[in-house]
Protein backbone atom coordinates (compact mmCIF):
# COMPACT_ATOMS: atom_id res chain seq x y z
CA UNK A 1 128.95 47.40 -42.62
CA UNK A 2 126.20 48.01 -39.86
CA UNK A 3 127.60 48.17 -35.94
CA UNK A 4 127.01 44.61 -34.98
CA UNK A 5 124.93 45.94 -31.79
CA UNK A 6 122.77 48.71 -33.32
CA UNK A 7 119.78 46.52 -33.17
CA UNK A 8 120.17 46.16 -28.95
CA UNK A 9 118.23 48.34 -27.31
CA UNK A 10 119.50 51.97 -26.93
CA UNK A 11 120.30 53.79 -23.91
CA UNK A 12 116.80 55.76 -22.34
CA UNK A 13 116.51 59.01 -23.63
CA UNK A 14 113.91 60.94 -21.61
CA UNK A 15 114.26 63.63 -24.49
CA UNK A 16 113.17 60.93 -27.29
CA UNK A 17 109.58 62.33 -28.22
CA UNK A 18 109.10 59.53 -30.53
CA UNK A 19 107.28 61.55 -32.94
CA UNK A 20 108.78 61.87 -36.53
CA UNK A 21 110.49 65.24 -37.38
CA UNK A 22 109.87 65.48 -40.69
CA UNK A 23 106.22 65.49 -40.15
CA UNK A 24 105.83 66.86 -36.71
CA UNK A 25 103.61 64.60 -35.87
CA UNK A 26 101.66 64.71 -32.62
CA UNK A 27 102.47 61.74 -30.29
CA UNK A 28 99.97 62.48 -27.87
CA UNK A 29 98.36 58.68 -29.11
CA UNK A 30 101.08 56.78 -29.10
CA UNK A 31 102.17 54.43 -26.02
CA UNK A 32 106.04 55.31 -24.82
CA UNK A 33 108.70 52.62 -23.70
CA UNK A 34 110.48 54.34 -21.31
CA UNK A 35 111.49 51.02 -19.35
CA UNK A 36 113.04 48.67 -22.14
CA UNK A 37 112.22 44.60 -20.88
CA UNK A 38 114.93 42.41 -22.93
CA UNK A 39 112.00 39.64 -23.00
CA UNK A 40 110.15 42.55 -24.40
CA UNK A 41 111.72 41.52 -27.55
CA UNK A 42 111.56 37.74 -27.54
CA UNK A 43 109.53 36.69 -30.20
CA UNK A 44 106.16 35.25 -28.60
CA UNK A 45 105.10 32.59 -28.15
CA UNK A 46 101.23 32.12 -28.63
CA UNK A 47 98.88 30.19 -26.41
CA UNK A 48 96.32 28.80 -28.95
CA UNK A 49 98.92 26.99 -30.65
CA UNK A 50 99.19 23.09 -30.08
CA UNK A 51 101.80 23.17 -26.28
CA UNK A 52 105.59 23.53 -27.39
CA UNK A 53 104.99 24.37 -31.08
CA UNK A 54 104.78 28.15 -30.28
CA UNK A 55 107.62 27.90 -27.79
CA UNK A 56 110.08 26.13 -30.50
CA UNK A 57 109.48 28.45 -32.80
CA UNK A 58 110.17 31.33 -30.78
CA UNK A 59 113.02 29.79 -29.67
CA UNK A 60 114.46 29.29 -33.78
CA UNK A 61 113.08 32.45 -35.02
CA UNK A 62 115.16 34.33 -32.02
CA UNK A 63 118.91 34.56 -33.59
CA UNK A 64 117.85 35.87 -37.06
CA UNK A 65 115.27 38.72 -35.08
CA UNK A 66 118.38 41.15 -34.98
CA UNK A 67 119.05 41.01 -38.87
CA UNK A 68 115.28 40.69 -39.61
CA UNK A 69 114.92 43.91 -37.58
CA UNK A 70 117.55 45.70 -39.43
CA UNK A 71 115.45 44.83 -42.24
CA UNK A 72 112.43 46.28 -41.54
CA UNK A 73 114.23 49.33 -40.24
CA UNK A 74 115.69 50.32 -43.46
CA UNK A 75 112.74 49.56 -45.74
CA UNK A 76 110.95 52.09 -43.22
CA UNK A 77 114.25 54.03 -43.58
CA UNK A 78 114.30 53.89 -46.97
CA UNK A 79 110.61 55.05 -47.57
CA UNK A 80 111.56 58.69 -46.36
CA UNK A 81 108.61 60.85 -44.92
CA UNK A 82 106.39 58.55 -47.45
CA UNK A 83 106.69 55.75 -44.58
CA UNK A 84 105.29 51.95 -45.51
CA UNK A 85 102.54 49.75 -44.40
CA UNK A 86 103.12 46.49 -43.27
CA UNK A 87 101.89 45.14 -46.44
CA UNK A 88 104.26 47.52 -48.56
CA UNK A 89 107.31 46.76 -46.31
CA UNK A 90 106.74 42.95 -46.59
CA UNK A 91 106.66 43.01 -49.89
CA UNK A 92 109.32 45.37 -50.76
CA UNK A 93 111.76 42.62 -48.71
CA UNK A 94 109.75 39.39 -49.85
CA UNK A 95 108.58 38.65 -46.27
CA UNK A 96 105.58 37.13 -45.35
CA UNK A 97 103.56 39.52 -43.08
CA UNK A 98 103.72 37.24 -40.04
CA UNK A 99 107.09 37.66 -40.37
CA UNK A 100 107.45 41.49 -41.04
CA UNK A 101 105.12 42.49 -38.69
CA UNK A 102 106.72 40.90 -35.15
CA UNK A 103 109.75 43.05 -36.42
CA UNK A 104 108.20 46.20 -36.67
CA UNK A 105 106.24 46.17 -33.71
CA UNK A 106 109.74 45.06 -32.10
CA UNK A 107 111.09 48.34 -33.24
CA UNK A 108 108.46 50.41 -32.17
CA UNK A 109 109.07 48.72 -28.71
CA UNK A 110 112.67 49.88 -29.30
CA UNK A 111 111.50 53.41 -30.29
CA UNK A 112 113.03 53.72 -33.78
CA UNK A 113 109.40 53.43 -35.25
CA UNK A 114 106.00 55.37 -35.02
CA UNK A 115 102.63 55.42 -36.55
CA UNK A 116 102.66 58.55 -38.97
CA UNK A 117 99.12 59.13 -37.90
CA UNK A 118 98.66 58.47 -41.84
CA UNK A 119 96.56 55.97 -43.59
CA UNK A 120 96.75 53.66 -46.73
CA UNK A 121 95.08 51.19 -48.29
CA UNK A 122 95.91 47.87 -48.68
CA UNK A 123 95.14 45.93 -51.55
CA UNK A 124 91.83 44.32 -49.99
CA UNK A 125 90.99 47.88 -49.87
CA UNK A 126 91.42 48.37 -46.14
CA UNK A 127 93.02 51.35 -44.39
CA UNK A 128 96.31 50.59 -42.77
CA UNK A 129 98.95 52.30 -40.53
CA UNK A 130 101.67 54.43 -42.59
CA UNK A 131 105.17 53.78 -40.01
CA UNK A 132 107.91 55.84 -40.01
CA UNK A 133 111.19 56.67 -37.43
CA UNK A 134 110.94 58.22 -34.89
CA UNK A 135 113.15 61.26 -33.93
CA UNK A 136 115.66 58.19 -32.30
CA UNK A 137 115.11 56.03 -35.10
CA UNK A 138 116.11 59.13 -37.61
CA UNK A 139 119.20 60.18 -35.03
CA UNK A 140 119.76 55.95 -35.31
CA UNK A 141 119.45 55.65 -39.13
CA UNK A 142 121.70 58.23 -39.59
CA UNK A 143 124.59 56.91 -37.90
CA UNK A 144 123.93 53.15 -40.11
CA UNK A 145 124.61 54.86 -43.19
């Protein structure tokens, strides 16, 4: 069974490069976190919705975000130096992408997850990111197993 906390943020590592080892990717694109925000990780709540719809659903969606996130880290976990779009992550764990996506951008937040640099298409025929871990999210993955 999984650490109960392994989804909280981690401790800064200034030598987390983010990039991927397997691939060596460059991360010369890619935006850091150095300075984790715990409402970073709040599920938002949007501003074109009708007032208080956005805000309630935030506010139900929040206790399952940890196991959701889990989730989404192992399908990307799973998928090796291959990686997964959003689309082939939701589907590969039957979520919905408005669902799937909020989790994985949570974990690039956290580190664990960066864009390969790769692209895909999706089944309308448009390119999409390829994610995969991160150094951290490999050094992380490896201790869930």
């Amino acid at each position: 069974m999984n650490d109960p906390n392994q989804f909280d943020p981690p401790p800064v590592d200034s030598k987390n490069d983010a990039a991927p080892a397997a691939t060596r990717a460059s991360v010369s694109n890619q935006k850091t976190y150095h300075k984790y925000k715990p409402e970073s990780l709040l599920p938002p709540a949007h501003h074109s919705a009708p007032k208080g719809t956005s805000e309630v659903a935030a506010e139900m969606i929040e206790p399952l975000s940890r196991s959701r996130r889990e989730l989404v880290f192992n399908v990307i976990k799973d998928a090796g130096s291959n990686g997964k779009t959003d689309q082939e992550g939701a589907t590969a764990i039957k979520f919905s992408a408005q669902s799937y996506t909020p989790r994985r951008n949570e974990l690039v937040k956290l580190g664990f997850v960066v864009d390969s640099g790769h692209r895909r298409h999706t089944r309308s025929g448009r390119q999409a990111a390829v994610w995969m871990l991160s150094t951290l999210g490999l050094r992380h993955g490896g201790a869930m197993s």
